[in-house]
N, C-alpha and C. Protein backbone atom coordinates (compact mmCIF):
# COMPACT_ATOMS: atom_id res chain seq x y z
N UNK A 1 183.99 -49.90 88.56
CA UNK A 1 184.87 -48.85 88.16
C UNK A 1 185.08 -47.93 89.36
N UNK A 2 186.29 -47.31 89.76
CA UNK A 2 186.70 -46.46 90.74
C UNK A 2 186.84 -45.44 90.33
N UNK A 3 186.69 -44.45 90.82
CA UNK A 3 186.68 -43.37 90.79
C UNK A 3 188.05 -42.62 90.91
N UNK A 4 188.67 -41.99 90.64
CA UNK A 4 190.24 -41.37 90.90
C UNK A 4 189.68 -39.86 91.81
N UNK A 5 188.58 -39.67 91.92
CA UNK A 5 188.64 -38.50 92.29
C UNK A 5 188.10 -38.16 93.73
N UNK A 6 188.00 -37.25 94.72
CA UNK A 6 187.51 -38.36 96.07
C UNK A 6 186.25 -38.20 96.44
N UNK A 7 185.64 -38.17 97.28
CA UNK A 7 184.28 -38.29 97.83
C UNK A 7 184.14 -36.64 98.24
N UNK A 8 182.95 -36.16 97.84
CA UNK A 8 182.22 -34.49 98.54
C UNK A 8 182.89 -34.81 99.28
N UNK A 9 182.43 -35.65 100.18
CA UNK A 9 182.25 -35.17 101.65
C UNK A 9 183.69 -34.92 102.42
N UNK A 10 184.55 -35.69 101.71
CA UNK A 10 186.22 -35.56 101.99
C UNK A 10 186.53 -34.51 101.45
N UNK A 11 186.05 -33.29 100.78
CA UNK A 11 186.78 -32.39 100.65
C UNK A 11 187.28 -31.35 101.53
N UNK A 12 188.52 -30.82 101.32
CA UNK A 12 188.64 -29.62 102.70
C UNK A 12 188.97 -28.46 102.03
N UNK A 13 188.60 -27.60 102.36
CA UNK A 13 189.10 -25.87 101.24
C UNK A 13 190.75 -25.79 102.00
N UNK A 14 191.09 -24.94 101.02
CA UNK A 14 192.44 -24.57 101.14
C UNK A 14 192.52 -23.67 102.26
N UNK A 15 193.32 -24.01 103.56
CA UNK A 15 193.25 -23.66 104.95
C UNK A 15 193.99 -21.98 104.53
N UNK A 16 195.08 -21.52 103.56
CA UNK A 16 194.85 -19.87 103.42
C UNK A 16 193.97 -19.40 103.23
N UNK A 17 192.44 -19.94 102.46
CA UNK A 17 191.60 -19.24 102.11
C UNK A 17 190.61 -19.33 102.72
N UNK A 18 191.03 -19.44 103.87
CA UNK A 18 189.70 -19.90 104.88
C UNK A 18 188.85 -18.81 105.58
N UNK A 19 189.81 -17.81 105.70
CA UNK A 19 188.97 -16.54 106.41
C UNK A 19 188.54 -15.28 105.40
N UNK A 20 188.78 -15.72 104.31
CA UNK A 20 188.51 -14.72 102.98
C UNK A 20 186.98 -14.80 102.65
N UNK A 21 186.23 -15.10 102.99
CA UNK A 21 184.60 -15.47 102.59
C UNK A 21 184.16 -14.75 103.90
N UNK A 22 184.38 -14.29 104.84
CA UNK A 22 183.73 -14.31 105.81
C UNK A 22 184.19 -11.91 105.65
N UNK A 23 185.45 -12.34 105.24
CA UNK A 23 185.38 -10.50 105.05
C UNK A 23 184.58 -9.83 103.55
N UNK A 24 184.05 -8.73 103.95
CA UNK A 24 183.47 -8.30 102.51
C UNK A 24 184.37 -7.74 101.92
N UNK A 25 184.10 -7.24 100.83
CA UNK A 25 184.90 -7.03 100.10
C UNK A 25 185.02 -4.96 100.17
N UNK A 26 185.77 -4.52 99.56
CA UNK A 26 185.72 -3.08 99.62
C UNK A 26 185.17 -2.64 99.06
N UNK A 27 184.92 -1.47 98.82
CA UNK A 27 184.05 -0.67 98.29
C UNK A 27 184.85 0.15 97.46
N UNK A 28 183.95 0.04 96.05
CA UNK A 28 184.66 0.73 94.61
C UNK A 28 185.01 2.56 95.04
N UNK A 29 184.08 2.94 95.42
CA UNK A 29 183.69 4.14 95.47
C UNK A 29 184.47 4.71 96.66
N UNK A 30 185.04 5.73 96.73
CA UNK A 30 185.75 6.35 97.60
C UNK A 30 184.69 7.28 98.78
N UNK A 31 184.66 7.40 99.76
CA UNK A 31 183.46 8.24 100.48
C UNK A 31 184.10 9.27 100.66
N UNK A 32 183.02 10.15 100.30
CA UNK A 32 183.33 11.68 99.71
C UNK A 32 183.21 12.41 101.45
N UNK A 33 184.05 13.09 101.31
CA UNK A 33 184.42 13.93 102.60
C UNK A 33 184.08 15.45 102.31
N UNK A 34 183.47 15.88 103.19
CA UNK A 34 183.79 17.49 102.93
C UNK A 34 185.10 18.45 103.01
N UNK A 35 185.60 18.87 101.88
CA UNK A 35 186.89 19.25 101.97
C UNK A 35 186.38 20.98 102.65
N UNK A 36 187.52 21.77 103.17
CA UNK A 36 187.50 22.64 103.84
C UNK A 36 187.54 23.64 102.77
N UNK A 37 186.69 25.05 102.53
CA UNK A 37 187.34 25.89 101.54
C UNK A 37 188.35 26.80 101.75
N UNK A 38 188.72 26.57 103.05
CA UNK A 38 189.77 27.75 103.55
C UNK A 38 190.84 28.27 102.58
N UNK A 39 191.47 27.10 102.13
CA UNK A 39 192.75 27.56 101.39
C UNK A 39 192.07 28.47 100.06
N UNK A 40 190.86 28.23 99.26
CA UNK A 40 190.15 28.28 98.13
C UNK A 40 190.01 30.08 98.64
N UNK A 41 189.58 30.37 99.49
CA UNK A 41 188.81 31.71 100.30
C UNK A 41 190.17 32.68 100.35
N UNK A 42 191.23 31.88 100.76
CA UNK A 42 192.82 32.53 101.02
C UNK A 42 193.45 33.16 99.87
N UNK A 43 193.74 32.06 98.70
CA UNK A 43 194.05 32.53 97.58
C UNK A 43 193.31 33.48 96.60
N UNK A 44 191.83 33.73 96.95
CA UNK A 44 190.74 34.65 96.16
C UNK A 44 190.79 36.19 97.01
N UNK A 45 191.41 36.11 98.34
CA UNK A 45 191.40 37.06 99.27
C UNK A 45 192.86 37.67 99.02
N UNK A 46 194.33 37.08 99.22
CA UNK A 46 195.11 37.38 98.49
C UNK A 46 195.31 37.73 96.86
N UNK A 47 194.61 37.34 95.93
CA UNK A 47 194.81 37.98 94.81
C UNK A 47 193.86 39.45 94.79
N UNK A 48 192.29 39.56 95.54
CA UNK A 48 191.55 40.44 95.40
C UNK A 48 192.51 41.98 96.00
N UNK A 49 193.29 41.62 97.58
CA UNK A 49 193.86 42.68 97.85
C UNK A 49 194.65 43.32 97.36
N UNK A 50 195.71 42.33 96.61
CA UNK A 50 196.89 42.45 95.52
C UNK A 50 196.35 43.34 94.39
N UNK A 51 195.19 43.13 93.87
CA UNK A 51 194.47 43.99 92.69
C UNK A 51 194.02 45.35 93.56
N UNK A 52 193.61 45.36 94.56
CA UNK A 52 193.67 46.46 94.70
C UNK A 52 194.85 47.98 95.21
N UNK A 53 195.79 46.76 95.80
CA UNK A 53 197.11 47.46 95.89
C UNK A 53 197.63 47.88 94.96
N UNK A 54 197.47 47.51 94.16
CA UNK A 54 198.26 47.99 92.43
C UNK A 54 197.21 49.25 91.78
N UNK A 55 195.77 48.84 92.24
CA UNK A 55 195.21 50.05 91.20
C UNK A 55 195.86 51.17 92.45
N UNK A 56 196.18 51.54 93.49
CA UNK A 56 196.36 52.55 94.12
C UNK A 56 198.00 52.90 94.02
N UNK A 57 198.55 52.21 93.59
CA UNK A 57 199.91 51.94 93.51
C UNK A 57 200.06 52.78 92.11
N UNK A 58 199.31 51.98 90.93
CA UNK A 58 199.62 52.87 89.62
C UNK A 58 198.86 53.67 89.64
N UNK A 59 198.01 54.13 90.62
CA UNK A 59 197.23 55.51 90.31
C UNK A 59 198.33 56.41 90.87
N UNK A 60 198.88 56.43 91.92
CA UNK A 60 199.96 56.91 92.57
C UNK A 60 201.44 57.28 91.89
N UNK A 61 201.60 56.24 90.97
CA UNK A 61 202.77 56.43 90.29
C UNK A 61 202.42 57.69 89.28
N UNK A 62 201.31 57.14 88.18
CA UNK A 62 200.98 57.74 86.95
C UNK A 62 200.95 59.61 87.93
N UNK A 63 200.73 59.09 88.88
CA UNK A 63 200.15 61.11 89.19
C UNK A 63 201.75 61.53 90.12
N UNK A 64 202.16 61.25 90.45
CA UNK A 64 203.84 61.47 90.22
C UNK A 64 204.77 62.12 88.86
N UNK A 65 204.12 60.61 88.11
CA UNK A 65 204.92 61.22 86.62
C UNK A 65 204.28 62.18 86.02
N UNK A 66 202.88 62.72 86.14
CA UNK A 66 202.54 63.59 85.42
C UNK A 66 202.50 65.27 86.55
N UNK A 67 203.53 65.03 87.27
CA UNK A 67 203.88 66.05 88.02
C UNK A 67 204.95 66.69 87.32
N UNK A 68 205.67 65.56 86.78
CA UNK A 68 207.31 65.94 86.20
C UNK A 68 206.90 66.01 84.84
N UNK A 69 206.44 65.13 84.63
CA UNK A 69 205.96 65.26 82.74
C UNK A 69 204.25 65.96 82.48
N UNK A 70 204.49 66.90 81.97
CA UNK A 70 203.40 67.67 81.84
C UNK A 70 202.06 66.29 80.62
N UNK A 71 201.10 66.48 80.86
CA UNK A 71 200.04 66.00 80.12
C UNK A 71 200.38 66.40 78.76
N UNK A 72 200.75 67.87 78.35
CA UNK A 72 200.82 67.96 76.97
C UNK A 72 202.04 67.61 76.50
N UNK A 73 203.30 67.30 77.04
CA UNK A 73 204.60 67.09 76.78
C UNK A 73 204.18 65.24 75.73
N UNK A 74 203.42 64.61 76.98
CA UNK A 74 202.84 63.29 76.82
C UNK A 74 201.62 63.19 75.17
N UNK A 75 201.23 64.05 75.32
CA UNK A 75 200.61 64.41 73.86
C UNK A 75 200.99 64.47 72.40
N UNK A 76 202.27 65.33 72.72
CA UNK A 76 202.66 65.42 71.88
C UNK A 76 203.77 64.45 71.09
N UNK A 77 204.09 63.26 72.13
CA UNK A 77 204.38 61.79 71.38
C UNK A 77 205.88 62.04 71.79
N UNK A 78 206.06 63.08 72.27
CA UNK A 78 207.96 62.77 72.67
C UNK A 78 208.03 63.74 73.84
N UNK A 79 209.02 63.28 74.65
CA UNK A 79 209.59 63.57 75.44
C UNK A 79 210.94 64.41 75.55
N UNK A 80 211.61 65.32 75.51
CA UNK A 80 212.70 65.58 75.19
C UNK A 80 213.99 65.30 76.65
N UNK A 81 214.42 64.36 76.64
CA UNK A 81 215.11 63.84 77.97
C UNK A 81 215.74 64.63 78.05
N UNK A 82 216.81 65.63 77.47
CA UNK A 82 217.96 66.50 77.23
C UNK A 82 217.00 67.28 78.45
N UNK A 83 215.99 68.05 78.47
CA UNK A 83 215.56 69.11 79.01
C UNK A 83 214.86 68.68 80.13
N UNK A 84 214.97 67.73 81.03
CA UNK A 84 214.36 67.37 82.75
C UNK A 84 215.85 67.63 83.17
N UNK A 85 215.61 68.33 84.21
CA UNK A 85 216.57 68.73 85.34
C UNK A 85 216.80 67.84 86.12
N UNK A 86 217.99 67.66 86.91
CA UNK A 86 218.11 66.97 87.63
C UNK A 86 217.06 66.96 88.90
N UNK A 87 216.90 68.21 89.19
CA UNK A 87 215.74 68.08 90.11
C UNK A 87 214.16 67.23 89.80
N UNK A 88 214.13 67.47 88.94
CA UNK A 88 212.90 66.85 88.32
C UNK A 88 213.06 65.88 88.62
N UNK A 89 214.21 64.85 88.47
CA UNK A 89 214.59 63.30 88.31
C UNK A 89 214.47 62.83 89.72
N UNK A 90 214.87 64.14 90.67
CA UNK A 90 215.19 63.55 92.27
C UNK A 90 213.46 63.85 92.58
N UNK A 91 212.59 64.80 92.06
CA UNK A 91 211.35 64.80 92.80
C UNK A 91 210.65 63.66 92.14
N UNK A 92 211.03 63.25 91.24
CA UNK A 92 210.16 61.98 90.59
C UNK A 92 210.38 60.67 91.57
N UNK A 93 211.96 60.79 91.90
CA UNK A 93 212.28 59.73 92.36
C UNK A 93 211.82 59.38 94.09
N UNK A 94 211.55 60.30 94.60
CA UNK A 94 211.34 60.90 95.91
C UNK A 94 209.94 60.19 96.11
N UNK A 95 209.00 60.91 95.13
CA UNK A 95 207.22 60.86 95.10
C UNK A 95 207.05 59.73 94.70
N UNK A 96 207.86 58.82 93.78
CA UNK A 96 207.10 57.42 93.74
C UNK A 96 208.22 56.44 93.73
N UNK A 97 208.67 56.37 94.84
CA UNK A 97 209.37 55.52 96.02
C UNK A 97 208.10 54.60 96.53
N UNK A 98 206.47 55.29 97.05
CA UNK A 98 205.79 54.86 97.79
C UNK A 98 205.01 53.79 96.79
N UNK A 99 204.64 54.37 95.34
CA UNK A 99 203.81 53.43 94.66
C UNK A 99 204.53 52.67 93.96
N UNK A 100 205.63 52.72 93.95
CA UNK A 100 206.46 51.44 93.50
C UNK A 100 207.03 50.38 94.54
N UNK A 101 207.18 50.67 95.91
CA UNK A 101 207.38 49.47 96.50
C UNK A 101 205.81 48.84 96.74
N UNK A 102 204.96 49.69 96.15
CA UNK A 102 203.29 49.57 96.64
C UNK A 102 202.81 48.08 95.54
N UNK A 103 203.51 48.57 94.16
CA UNK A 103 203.60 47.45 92.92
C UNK A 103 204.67 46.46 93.35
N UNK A 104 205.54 46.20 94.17
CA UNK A 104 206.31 44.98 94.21
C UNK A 104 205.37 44.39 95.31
N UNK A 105 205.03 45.14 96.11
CA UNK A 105 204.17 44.59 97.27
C UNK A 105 203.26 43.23 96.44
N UNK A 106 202.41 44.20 95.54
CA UNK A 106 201.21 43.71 94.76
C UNK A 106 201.51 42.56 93.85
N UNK A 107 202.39 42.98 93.65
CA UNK A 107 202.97 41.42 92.87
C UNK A 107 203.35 40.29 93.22
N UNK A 108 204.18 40.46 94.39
CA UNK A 108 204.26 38.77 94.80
C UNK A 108 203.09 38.91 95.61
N UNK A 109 202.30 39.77 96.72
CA UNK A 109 201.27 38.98 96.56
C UNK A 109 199.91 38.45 96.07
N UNK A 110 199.73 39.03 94.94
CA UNK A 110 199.02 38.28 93.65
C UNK A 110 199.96 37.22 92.91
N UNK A 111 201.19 37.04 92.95
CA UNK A 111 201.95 35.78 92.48
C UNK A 111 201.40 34.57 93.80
N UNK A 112 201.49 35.02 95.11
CA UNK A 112 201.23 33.98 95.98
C UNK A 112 199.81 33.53 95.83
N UNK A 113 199.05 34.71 96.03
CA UNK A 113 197.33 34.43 95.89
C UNK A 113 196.82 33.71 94.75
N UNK A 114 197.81 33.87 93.38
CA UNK A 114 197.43 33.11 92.02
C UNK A 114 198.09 31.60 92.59
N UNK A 115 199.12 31.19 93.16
CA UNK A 115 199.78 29.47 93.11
C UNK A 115 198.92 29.03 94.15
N UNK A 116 198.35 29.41 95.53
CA UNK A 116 197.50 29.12 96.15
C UNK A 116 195.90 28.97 96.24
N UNK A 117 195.65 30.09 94.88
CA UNK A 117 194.22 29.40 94.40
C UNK A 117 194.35 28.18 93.47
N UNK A 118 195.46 28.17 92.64
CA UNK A 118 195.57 26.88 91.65
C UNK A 118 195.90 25.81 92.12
N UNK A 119 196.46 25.70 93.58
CA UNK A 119 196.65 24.00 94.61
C UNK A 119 195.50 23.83 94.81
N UNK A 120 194.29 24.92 95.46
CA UNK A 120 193.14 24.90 95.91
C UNK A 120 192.14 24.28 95.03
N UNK A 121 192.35 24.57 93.78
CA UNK A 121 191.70 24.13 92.88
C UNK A 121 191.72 22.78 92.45
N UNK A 122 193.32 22.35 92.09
CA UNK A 122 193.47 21.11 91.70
C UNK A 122 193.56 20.42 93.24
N UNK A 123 193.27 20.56 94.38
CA UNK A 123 193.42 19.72 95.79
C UNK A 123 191.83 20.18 96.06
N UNK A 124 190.71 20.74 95.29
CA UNK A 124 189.42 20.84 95.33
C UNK A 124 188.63 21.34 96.64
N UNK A 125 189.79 22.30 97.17
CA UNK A 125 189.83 22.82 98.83
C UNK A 125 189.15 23.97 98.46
N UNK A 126 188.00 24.54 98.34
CA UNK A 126 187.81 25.49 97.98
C UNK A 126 187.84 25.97 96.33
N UNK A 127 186.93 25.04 95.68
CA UNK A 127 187.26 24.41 94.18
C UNK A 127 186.63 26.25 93.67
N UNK A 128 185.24 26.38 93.73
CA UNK A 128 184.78 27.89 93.63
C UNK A 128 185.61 29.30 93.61
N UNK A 129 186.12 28.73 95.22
CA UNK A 129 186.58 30.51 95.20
C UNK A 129 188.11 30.31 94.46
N UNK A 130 188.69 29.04 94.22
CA UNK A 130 190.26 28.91 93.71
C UNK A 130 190.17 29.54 92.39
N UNK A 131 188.84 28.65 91.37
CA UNK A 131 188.53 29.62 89.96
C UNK A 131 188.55 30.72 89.98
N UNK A 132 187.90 31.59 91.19
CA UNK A 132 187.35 32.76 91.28
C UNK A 132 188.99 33.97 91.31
N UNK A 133 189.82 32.73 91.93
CA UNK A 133 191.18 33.64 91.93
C UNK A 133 192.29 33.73 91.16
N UNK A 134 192.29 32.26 90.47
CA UNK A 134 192.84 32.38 89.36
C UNK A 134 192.15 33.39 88.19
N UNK A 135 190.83 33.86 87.73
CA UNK A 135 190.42 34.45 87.21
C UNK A 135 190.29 35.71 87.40
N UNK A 136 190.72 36.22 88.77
CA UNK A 136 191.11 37.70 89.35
C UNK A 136 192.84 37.58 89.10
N UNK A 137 193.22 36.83 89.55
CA UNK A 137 194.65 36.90 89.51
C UNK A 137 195.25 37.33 87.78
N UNK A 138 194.55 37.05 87.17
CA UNK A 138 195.00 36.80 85.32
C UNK A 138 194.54 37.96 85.20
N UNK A 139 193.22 38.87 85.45
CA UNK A 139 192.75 39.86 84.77
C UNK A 139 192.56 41.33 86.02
N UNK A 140 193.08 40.75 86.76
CA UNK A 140 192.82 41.60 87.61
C UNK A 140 194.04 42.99 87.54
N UNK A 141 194.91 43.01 87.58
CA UNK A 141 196.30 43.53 87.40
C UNK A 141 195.63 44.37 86.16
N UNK A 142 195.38 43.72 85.03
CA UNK A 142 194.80 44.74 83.56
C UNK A 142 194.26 45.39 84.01
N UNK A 143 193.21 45.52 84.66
CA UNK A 143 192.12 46.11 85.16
C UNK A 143 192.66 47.01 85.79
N UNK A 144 193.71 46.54 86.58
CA UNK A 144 193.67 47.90 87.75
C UNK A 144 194.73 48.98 86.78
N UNK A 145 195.65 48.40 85.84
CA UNK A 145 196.61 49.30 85.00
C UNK A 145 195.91 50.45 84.48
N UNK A 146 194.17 49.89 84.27
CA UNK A 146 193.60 50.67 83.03
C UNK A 146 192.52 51.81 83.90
N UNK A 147 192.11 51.25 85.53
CA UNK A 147 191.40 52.27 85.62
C UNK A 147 192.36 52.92 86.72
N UNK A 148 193.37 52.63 86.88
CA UNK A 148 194.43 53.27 87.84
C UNK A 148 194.89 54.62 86.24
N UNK A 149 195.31 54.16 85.14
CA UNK A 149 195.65 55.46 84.03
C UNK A 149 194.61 56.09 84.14
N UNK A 150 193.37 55.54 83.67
CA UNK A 150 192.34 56.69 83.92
C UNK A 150 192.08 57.62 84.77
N UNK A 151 192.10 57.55 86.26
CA UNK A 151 191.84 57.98 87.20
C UNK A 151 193.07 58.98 86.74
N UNK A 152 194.38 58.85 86.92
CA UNK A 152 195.48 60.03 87.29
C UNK A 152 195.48 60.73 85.77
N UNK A 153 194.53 60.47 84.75
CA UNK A 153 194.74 61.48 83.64
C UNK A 153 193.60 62.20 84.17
């Protein structure tokens, strides 16, 4: 009986797959690099200054308006617009010129310092301080509204 099939020793591997046994194979696991925290440090440093530009900004404003609007006017739950002078309107407008471009300042840059800690975060560049600024950036602004009123009452 013959065989149809051929002899070991006549076999030859398939000449594409010839240099594939000799390379290893890759590696599942990605090698972890140290990412830089710079950007993470940037966006926690921009939102921290931004919070503080604003508490000085609305401390600044609030003590403006309570130059023109008396504390007890504010007490008593109304305002009577009929009775501010025009002067009143121009010294209001005069005195917080400074803490209102002080609040646009503060805003875009706590808008920049908040989108640059949240790349930082999700690009894991500074994964710590990015939380740290998104979580100043969100509560920080309240904060400064509430002890910036306090301070100028």
């Amino acid at each position: 009986m013959t065989s149809s099939y051929p002899a070991a020793s006549g076999y030859q591997p398939n000449p594409a797959y010839a240099g594939m046994a000799a390379t290893p194979y890759p590696s599942s696991a990605p090698i972890a690099t140290k990412q830089s925290p710079v950007l993470g440090i940037v966006g926690l440093a921009l939102v921290v200054v931004a919070t503080l530009i604003c508490l000085f900004s609305v401390r600044g404003l609030l003590t403006a308006y309570l130059q023109v609007f008396p504390l007890e006017s504010l007490e008593a739950g109304s305002i009577d617009f009929s009775q501010i002078s025009d002067s009143q309107v121009n010294e209001l407008m005069a005195v917080s010129g400074g803490p209102m471009g002080g609040l646009v300042l503060a805003s875009l840059m706590g808008l920049a310092g908040l989108i640059v800690s949240i790349v930082a975060t999700v690009k894991k560049k500074g994964f710590p301080f990015g939380i740290a600024g998104i979580v100043v950036g969100i509560v920080g602004p309240v904060i400064a509204y509430v002890i910036g009123a306090a301070i100028a009452m």
